[in-house]
Every structure is written in C-alpha cells, then in structure tokens.
PDB file of N, CA and C in Angstrom:
ATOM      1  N   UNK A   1      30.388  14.525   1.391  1.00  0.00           N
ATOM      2  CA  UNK A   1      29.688  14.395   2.665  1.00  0.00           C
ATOM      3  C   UNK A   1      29.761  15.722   3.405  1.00  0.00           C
ATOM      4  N   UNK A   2      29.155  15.871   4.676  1.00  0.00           N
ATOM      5  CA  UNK A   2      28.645  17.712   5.127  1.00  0.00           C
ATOM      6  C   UNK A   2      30.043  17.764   6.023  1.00  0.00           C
ATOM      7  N   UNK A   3      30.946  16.317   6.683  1.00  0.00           N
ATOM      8  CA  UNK A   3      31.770  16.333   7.327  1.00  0.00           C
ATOM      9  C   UNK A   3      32.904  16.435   6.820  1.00  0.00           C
ATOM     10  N   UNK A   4      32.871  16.499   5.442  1.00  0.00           N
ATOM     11  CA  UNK A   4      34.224  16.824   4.518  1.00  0.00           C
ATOM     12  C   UNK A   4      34.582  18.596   4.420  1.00  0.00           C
ATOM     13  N   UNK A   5      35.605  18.456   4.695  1.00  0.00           N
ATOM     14  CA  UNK A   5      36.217  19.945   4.947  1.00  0.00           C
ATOM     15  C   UNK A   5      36.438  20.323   3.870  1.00  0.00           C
ATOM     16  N   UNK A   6      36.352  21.969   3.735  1.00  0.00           N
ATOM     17  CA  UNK A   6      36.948  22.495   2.109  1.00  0.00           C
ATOM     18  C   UNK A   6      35.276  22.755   1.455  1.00  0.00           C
ATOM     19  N   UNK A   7      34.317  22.106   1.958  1.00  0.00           N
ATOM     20  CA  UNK A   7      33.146  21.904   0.946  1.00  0.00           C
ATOM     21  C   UNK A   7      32.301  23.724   1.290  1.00  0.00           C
ATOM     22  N   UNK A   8      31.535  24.011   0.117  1.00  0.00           N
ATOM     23  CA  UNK A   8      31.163  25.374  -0.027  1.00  0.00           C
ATOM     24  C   UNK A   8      29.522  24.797   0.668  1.00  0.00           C
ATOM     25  N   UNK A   9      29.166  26.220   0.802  1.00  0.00           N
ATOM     26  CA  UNK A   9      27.697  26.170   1.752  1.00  0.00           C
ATOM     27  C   UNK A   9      26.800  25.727   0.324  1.00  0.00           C
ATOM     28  N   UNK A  10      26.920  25.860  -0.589  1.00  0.00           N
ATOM     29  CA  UNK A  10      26.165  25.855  -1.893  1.00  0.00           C
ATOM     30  C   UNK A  10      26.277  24.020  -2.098  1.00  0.00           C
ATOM     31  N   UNK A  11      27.635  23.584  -1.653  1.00  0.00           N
ATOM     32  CA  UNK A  11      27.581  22.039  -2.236  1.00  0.00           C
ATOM     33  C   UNK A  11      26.790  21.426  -0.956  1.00  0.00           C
ATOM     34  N   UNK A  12      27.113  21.968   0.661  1.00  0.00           N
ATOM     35  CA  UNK A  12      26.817  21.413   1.162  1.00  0.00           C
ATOM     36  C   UNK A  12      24.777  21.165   1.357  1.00  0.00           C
ATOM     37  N   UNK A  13      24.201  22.352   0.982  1.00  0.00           N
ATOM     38  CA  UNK A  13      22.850  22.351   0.259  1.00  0.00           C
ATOM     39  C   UNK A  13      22.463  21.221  -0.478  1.00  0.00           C
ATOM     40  N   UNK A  14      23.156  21.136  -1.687  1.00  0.00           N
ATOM     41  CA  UNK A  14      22.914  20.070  -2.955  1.00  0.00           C
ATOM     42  C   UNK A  14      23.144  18.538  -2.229  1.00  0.00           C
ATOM     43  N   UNK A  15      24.008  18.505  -1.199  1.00  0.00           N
ATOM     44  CA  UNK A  15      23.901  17.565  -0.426  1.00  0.00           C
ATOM     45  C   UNK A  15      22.839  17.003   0.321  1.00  0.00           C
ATOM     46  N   UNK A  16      22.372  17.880   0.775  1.00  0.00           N
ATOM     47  CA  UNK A  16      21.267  18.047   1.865  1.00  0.00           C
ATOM     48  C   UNK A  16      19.553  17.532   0.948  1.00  0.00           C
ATOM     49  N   UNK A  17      19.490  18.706   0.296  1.00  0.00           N
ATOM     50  CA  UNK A  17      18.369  18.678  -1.367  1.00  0.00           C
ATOM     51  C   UNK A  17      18.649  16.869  -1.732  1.00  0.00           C
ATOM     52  N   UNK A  18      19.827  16.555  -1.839  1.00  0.00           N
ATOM     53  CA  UNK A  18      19.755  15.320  -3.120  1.00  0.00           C
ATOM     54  C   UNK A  18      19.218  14.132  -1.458  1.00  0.00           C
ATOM     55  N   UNK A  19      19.407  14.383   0.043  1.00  0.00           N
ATOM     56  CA  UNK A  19      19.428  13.141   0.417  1.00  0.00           C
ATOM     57  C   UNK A  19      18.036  13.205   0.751  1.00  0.00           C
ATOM     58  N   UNK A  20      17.756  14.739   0.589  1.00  0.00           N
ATOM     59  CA  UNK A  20      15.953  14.826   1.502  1.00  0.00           C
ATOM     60  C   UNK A  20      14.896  14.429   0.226  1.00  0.00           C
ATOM     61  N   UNK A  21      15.640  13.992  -1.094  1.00  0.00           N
ATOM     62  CA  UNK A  21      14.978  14.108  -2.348  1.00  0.00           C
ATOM     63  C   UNK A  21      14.737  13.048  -3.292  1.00  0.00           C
ATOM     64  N   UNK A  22      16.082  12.730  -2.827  1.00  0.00           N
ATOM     65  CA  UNK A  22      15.787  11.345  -3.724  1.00  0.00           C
ATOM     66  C   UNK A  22      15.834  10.089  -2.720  1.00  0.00           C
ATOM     67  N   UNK A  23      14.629   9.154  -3.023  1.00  0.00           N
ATOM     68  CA  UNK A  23      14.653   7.902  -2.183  1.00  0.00           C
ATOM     69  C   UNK A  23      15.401   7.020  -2.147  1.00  0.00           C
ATOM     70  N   UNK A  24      15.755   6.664  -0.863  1.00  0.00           N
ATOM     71  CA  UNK A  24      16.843   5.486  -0.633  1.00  0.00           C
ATOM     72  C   UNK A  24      16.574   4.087  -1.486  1.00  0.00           C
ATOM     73  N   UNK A  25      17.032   2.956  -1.244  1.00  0.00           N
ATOM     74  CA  UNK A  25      17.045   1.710  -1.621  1.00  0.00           C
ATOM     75  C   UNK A  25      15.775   1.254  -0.307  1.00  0.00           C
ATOM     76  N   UNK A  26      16.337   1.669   1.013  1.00  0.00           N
ATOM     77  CA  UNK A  26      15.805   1.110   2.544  1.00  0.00           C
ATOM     78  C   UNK A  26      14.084   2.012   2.420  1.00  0.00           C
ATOM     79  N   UNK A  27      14.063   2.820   1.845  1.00  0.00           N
ATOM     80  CA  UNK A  27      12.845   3.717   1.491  1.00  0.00           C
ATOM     81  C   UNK A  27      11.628   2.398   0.433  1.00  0.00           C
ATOM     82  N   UNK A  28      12.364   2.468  -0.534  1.00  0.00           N
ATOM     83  CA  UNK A  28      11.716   1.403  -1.339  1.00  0.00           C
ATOM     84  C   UNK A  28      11.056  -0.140  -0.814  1.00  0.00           C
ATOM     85  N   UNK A  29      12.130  -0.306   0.188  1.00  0.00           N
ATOM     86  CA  UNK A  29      11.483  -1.732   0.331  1.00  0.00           C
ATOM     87  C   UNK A  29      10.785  -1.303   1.988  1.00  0.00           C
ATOM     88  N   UNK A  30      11.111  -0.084   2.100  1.00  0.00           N
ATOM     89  CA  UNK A  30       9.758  -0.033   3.559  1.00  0.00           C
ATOM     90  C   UNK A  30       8.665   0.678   2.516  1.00  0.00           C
ATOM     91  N   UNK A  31       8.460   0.637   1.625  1.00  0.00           N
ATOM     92  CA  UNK A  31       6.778   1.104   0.797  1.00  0.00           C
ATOM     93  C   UNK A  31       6.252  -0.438   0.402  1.00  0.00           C
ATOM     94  N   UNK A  32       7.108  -0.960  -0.112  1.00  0.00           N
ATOM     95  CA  UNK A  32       6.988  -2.198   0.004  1.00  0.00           C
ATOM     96  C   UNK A  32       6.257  -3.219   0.912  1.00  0.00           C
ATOM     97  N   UNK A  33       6.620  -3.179   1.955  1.00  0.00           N
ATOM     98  CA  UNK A  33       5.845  -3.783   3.156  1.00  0.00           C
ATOM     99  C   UNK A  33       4.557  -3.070   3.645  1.00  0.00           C
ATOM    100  N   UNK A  34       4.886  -1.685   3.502  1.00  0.00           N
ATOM    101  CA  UNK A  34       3.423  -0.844   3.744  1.00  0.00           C
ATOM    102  C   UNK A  34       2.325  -1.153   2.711  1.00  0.00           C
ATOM    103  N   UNK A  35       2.723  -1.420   1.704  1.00  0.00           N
ATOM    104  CA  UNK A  35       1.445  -1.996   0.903  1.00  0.00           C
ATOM    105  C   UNK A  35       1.171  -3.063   0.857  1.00  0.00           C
ATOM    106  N   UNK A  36       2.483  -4.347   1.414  1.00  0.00           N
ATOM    107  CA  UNK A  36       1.838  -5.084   1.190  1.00  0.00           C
ATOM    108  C   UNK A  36       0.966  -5.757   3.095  1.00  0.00           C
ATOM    109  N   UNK A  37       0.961  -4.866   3.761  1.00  0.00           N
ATOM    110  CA  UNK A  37      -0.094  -4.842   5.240  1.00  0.00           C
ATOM    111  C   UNK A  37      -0.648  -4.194   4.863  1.00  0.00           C
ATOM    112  N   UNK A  38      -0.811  -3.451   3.599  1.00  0.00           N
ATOM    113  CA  UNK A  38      -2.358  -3.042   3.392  1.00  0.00           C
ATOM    114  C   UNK A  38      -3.432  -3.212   2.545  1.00  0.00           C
ATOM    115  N   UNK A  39      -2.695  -4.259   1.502  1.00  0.00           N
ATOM    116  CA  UNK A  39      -3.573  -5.583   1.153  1.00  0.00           C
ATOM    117  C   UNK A  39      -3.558  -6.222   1.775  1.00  0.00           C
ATOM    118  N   UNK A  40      -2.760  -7.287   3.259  1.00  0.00           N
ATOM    119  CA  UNK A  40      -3.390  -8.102   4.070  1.00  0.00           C
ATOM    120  C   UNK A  40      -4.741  -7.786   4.597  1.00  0.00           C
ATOM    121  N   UNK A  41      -4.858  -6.213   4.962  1.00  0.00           N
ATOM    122  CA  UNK A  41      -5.640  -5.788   5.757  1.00  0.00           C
ATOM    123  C   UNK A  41      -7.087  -5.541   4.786  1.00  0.00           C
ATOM    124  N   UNK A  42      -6.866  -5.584   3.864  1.00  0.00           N
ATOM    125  CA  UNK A  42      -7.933  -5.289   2.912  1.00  0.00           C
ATOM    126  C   UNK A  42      -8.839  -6.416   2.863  1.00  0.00           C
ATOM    127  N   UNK A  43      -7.519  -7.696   2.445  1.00  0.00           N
ATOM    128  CA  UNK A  43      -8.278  -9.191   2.471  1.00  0.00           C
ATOM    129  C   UNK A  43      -8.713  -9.579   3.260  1.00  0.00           C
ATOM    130  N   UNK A  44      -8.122  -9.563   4.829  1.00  0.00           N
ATOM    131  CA  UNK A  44      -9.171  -9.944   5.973  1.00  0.00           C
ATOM    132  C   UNK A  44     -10.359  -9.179   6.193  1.00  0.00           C
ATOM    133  N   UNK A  45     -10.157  -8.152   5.878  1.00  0.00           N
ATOM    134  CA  UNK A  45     -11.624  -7.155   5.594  1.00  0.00           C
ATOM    135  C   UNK A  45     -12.720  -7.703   4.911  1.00  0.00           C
ATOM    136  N   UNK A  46     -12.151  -8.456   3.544  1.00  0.00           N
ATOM    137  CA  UNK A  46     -12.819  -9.081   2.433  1.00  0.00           C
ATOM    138  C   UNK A  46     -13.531 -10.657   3.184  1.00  0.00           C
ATOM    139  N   UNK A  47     -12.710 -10.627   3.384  1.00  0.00           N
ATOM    140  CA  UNK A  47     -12.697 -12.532   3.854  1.00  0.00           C
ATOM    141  C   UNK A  47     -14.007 -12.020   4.961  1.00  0.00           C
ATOM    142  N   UNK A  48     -13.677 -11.274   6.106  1.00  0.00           N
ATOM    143  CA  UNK A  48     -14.693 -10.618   7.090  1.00  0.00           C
ATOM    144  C   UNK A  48     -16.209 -10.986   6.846  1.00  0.00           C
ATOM    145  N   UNK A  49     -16.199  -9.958   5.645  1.00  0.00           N
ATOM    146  CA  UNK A  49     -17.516  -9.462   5.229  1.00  0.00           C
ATOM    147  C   UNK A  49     -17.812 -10.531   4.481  1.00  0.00           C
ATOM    148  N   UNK A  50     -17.406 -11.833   3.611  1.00  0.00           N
ATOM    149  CA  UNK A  50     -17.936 -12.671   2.991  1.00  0.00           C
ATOM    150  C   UNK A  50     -18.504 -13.524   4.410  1.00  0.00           C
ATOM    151  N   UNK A  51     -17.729 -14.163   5.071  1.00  0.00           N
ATOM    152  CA  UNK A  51     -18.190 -14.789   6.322  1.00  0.00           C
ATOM    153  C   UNK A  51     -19.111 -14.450   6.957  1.00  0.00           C
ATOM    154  N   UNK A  52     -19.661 -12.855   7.047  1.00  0.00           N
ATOM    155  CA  UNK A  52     -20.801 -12.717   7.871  1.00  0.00           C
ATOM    156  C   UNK A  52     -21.826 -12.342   7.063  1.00  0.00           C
ATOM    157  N   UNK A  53     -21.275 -11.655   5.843  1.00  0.00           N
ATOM    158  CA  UNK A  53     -23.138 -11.620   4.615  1.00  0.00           C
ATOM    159  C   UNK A  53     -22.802 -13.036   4.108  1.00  0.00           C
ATOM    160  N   UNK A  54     -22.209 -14.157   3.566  1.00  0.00           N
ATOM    161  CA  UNK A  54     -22.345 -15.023   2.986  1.00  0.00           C
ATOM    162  C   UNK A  54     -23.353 -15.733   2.927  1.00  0.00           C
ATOM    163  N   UNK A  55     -24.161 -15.747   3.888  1.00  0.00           N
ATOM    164  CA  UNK A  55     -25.140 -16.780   3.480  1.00  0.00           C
ATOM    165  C   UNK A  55     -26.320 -16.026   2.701  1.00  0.00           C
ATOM    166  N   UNK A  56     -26.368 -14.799   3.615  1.00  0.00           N
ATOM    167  CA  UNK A  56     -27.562 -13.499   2.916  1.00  0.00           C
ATOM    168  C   UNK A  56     -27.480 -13.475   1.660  1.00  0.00           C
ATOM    169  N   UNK A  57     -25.985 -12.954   1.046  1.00  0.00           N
ATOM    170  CA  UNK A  57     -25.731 -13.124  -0.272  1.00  0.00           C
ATOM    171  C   UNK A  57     -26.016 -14.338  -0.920  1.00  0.00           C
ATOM    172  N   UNK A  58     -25.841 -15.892  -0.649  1.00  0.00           N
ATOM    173  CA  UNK A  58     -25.685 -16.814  -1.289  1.00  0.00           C
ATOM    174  C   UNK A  58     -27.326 -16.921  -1.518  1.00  0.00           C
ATOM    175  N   UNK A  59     -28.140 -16.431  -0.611  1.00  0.00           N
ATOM    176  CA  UNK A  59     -29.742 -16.583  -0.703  1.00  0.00           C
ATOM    177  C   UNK A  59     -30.351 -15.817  -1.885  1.00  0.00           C
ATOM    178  N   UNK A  60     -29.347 -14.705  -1.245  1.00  0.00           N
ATOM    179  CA  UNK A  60     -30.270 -13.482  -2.695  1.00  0.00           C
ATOM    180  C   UNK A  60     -29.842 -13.709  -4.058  1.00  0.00           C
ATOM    181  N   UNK A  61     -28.075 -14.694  -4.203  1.00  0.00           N
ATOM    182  CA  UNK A  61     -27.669 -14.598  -5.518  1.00  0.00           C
ATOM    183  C   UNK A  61     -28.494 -16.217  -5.981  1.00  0.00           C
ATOM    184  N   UNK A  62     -29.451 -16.612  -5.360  1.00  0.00           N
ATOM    185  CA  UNK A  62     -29.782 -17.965  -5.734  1.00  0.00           C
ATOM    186  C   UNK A  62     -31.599 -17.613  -6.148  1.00  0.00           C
ATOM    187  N   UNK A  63     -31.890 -16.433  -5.655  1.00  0.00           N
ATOM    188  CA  UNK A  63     -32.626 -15.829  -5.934  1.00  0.00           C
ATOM    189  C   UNK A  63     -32.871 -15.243  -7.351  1.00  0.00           C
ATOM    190  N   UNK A  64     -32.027 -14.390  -7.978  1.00  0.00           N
ATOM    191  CA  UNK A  64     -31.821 -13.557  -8.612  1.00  0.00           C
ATOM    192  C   UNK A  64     -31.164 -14.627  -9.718  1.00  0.00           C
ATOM    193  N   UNK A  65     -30.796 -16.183  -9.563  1.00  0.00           N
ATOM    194  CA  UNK A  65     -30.539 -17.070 -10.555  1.00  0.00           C
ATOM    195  C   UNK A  65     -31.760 -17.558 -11.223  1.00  0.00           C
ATOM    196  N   UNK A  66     -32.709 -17.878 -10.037  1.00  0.00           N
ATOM    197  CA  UNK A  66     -34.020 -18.210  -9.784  1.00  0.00           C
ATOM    198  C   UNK A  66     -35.079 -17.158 -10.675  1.00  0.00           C
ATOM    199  N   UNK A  67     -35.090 -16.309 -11.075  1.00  0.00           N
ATOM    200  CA  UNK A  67     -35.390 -15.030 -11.872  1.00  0.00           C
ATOM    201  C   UNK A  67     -35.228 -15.327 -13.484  1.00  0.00           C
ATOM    202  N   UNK A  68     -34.301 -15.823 -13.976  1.00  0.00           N
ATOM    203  CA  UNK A  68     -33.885 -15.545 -14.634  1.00  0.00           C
ATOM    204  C   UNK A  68     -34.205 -16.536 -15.782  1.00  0.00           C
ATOM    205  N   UNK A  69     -35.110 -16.437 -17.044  1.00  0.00           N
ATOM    206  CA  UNK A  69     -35.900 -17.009 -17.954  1.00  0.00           C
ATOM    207  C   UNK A  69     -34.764 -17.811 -18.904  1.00  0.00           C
ATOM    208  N   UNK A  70     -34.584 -19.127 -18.694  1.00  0.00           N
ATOM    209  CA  UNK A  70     -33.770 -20.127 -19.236  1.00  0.00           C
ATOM    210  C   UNK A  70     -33.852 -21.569 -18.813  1.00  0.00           C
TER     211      UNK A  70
END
C-alpha cells in the first residue's frame, strides 16, 4: 500500500499503474447495470415506435402479404 513505509518510488508507481489499470470487482458490476439501462432504454424506444407506426406498419405488412402470388 502507498501508506506503507520503507516502500521505493518505483513500487509505489506499480502500485498506482496496477490500481489505475486493472478493473475492480465494484467496476464490473457498475458496467453491468450501465448496459443493462441501456437495453431498458433501447426497448422502450422499441416498444415506442411499435405503438405509434403499428398500425401503419400492420397496413403496409398486410399489404405486401396481399401481393404476394399463392
């Protein structure tokens, strides 16, 4: 640790390097939550846009069934 006495400016570096470098455990599970509010946010996006083209779409894809020689 940087508060341990005796330690050289070189270890106390490698200290510094390894905590700014390698990710925590508490790092991992806050990426975790950031992705997963940013698939919530994606799906209400999704959900959004079906609710307000849905019917447009359901017209044109009944259309474009309607087309189709069978």
């Amino acid at each position: 640790d940087l508060a341990r006495a005796g330690g050289t400016m070189p270890d106390r570096l490698k200290i510094c390097l390894r905590r700014a470098l390698v990710p925590s455990a508490r790092d991992s599970g806050q990426t975790l939550t950031e992705y997963a509010l940013l698939l919530l946010l994606i799906a209400i996006a999704a959900l959004g846009a079906v609710a307000l083209y849905g019917g447009a779409l359901r017209g044109r894809w009944e259309w474009i069934i309607s087309q189709l020689p069978f």
